[in-house]
Protein backbone atom coordinates (compact mmCIF):
# COMPACT_ATOMS: atom_id res chain seq x y z
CA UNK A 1 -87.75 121.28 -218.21
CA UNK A 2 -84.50 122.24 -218.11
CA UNK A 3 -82.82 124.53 -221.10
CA UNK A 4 -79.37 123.67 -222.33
CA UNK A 5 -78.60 127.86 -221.35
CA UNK A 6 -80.34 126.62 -217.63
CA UNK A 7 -77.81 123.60 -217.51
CA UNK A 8 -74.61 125.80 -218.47
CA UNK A 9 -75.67 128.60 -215.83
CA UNK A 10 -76.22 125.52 -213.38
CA UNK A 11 -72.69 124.38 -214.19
CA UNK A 12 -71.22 127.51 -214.38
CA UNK A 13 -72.28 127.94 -210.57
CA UNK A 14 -71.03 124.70 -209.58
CA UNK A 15 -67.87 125.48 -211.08
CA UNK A 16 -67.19 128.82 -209.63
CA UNK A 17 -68.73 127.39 -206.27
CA UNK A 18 -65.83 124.81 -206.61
CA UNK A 19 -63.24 127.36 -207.30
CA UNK A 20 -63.96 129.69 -204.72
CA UNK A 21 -63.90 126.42 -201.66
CA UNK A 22 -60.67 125.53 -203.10
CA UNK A 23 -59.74 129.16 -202.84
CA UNK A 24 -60.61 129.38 -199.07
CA UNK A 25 -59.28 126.03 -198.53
CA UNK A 26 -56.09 127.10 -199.96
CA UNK A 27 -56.04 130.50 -197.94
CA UNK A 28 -57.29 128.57 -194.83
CA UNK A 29 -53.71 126.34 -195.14
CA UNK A 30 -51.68 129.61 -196.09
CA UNK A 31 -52.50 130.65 -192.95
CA UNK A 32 -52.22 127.71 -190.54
CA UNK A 33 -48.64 127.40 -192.32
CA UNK A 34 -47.57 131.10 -191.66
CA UNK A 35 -49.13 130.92 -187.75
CA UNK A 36 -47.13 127.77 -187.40
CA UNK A 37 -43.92 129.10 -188.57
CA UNK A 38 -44.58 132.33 -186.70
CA UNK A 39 -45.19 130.55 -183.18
CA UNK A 40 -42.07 128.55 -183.62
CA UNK A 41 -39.93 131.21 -184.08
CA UNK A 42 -41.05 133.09 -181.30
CA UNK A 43 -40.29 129.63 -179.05
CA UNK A 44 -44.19 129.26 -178.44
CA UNK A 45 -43.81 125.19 -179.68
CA UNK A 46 -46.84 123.71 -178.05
CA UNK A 47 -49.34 126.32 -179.97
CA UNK A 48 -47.20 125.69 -182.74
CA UNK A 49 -47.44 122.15 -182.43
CA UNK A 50 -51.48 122.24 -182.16
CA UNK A 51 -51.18 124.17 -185.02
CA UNK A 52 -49.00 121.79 -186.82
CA UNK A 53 -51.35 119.07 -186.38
CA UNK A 54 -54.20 121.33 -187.53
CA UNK A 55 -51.81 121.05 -191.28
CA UNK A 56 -51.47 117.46 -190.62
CA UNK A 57 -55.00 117.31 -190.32
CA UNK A 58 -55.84 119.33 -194.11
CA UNK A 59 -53.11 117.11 -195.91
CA UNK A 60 -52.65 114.22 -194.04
CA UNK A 61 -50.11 112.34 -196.49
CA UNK A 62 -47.95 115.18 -196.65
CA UNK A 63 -44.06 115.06 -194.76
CA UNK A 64 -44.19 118.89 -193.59
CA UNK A 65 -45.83 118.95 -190.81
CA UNK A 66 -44.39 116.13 -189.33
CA UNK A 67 -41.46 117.26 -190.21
CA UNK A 68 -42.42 120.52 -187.89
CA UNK A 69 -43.51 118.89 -185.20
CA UNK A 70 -40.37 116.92 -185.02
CA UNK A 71 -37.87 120.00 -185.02
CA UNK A 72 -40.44 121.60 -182.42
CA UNK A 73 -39.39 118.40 -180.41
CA UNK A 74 -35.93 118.05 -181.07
CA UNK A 75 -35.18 121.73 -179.78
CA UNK A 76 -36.87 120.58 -176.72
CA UNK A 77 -34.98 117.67 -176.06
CA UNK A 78 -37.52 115.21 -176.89
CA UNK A 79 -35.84 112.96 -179.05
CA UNK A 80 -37.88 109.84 -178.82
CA UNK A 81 -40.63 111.87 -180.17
CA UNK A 82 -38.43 113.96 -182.39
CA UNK A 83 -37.24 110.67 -184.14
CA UNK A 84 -40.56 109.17 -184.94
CA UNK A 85 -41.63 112.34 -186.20
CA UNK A 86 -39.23 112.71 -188.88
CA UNK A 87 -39.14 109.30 -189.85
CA UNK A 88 -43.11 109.68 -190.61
CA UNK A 89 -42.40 113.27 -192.70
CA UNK A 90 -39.38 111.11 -194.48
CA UNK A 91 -41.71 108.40 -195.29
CA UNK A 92 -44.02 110.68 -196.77
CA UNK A 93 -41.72 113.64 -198.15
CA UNK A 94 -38.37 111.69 -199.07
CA UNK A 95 -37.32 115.10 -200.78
CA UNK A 96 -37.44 117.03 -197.50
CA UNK A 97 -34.02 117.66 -197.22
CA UNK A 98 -34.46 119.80 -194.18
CA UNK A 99 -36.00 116.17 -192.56
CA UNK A 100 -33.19 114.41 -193.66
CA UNK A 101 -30.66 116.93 -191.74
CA UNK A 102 -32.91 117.02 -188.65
CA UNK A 103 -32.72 113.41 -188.32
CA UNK A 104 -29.07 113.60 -189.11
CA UNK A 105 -28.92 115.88 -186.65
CA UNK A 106 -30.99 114.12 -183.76
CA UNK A 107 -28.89 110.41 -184.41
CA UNK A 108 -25.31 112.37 -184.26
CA UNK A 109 -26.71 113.35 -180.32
CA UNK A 110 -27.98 109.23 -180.06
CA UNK A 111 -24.39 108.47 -181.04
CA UNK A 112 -26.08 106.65 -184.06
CA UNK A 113 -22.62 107.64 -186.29
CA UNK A 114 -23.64 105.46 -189.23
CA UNK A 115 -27.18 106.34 -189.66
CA UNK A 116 -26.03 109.65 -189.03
CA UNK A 117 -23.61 110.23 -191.94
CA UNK A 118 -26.45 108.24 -194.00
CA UNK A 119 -29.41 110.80 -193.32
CA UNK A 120 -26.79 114.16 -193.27
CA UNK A 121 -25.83 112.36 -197.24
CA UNK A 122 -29.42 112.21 -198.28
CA UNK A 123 -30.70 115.54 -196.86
CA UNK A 124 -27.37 117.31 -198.39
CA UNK A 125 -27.37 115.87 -201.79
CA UNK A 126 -30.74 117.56 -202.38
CA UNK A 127 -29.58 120.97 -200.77
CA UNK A 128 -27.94 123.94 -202.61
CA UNK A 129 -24.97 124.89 -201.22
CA UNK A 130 -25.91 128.45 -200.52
CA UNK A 131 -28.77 127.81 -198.31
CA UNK A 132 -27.65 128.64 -194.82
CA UNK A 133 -28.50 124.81 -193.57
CA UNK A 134 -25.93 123.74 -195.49
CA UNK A 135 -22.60 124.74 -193.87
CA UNK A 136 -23.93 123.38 -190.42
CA UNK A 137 -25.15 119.55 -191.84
CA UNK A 138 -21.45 119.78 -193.55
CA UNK A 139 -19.45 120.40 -190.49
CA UNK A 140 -21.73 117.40 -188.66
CA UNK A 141 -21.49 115.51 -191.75
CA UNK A 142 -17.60 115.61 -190.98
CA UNK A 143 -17.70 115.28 -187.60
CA UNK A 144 -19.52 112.35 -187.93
CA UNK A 145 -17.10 110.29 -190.32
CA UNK A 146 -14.10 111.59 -188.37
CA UNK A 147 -15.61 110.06 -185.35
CA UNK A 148 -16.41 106.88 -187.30
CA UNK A 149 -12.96 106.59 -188.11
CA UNK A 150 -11.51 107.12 -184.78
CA UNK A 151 -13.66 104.09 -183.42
CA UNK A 152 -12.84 101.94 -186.54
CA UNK A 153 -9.24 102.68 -186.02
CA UNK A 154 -8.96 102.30 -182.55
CA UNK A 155 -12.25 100.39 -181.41
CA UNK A 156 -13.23 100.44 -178.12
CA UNK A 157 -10.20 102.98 -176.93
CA UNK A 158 -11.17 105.24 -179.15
CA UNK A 159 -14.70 105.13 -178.17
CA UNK A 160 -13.91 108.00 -174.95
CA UNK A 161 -12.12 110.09 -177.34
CA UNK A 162 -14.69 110.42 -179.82
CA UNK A 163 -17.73 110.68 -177.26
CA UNK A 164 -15.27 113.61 -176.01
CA UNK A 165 -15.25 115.28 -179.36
CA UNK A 166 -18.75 114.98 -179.78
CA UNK A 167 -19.21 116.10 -176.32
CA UNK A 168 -17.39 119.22 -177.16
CA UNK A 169 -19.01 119.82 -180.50
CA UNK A 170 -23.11 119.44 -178.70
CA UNK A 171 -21.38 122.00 -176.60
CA UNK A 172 -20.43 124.69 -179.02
CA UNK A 173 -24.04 124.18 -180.96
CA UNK A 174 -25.31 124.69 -177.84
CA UNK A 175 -24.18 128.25 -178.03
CA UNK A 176 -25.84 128.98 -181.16
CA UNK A 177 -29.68 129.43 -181.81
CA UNK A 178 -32.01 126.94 -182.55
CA UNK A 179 -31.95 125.50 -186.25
CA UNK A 180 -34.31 127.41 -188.16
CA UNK A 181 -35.91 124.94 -190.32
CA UNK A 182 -39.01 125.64 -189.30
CA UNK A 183 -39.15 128.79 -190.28
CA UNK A 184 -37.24 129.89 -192.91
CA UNK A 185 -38.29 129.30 -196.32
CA UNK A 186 -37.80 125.86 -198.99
CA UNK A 187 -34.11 124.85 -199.14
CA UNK A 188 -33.52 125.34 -203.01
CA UNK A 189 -32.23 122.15 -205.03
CA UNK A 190 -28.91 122.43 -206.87
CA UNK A 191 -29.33 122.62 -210.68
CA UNK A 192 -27.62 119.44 -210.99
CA UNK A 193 -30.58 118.01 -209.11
CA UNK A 194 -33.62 116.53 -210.10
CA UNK A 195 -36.17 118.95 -209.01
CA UNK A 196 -36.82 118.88 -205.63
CA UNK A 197 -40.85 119.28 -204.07
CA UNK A 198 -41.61 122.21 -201.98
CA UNK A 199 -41.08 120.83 -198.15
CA UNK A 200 -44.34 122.63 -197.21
CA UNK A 201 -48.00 121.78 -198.95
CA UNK A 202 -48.27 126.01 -200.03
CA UNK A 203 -49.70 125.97 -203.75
C-alpha cells in the first residue's frame, strides 16, 4: 500500500521526468532552428530545407518553417513552390511579417501589382521601421503603386513601360544579396502595434 510520502515522491518524478522531455524537446528545436538558419546562409538550401521540414515536423501548425522553406525557394527561382509555401506559413502565422514581404516580394516578379501592394501593406504595418527589411519592402511597396498607376492611367500602353521599370528594378535587386529573412533574427513590432508573435516557434 501506497503512503501519501510514496505518492508525492511518485509525482514528484513524473513531474521532473516531464520537465526535463520538455527541456530536450525544447533544446532539440533550438537546434534544428539554428542548423536551419545556418545552412541557409551559407546557400546550402536543400539541407536547409530537409531541415526545415524536420521544424515543420515538431510544430506542425506553426507559419515559420514554411515560411523558410518558401524564401529557400524563392531565391532559387522556384516561385510556384515559393508561393504555396508562404501562403501555408500566412495561413498559419498571419503576424509573420517577414511572410507577408516575401510574398510581396515573389507577386511584384508574377506582375501580380495588386496583390502585391496588398501583402507588402500587411507585412509592413507589423514591421518597425528600423529593421533592415524595411527600407527594401518600402521601395517595392512604391514601385508597385507607381506601376499600378501607370497602367491605370494609360492602360494597355502603359503596360511596356511599366514591365520596363520593373524589368529594370528585378535587375538592380539582382545585384544585391539574397534577402536575409531567413536568417536574421524576429522583425520587432512598432510600439504602436499590437504585439506581434515571434516568427520562429523558439520559447
Amino acid at each position: 500500500m501506497q503512503t501519501d510520502s510514496t505518492r508525492e515522491t511518485a509525482s514528484e518524478r513524473a513531474a521532473d521526468a516531464a520537465a526535463a522531455d520538455a527541456a530536450a524537446a525544447e533544446h532539440y528545436l533550438e537546434l534544428l532552428i539554428t542548423t536551419g538558419e545556418e545552412l541557409a546562409r551559407s546557400f546550402e538550401p536543400e539541407q536547409a530545407e530537409e531541415i526545415f521540414q524536420k521544424i515543420a515536423a515538431v510544430v506542425p501548425g506553426h507559419g515559420y518553417p514554411h515560411r523558410a522553406v518558401g524564401e529557400l525557394d524563392l531565391n532559387r527561382g522556384e516561385l510556384d513552390r515559393a508561393r504555396a509555401s508562404l501562403e501555408t506559413a500566412i495561413e498559419r502565422s498571419p503576424e509573420d511579417a517577414r511572410a507577408h514581404m516575401l510574398l510581396g516580394d515573389l507577386l511584384l516578379q508574377v506582375d501580380d501589382l495588386e496583390g502585391a501592394s496588398r501583402a507588402l501593406e500587411t507585412g509592413l504595418a507589423q514591421t518597425d521601421p528600423s529593421h533592415p527589411l524595411y527600407a527594401k519592402a518600402t521601395s517595392q511597396l512604391a514601385l508597385s503603386r507607381r506601376l499600378q498607376s501607370i497602367f491605370v492611367a494609360r492602360g494597355p500602353a502603359g503596360l511596356e513601360e511599366a514591365k520596363e521599370r520593373l524589368a529594370r528594378f528585378r535587375a538592380q535587386s539582382a545585384d544585391s544579396p539574397p534577402t536575409e529573412a531567413v536568417a536574421d533574427g524576429p522583425i520587432p513590432a512598432p510600439e504602436t502595434e499590437p504585439p506581434r508573435f515571434d516568427d520562429s516557434p523558439r520559447k
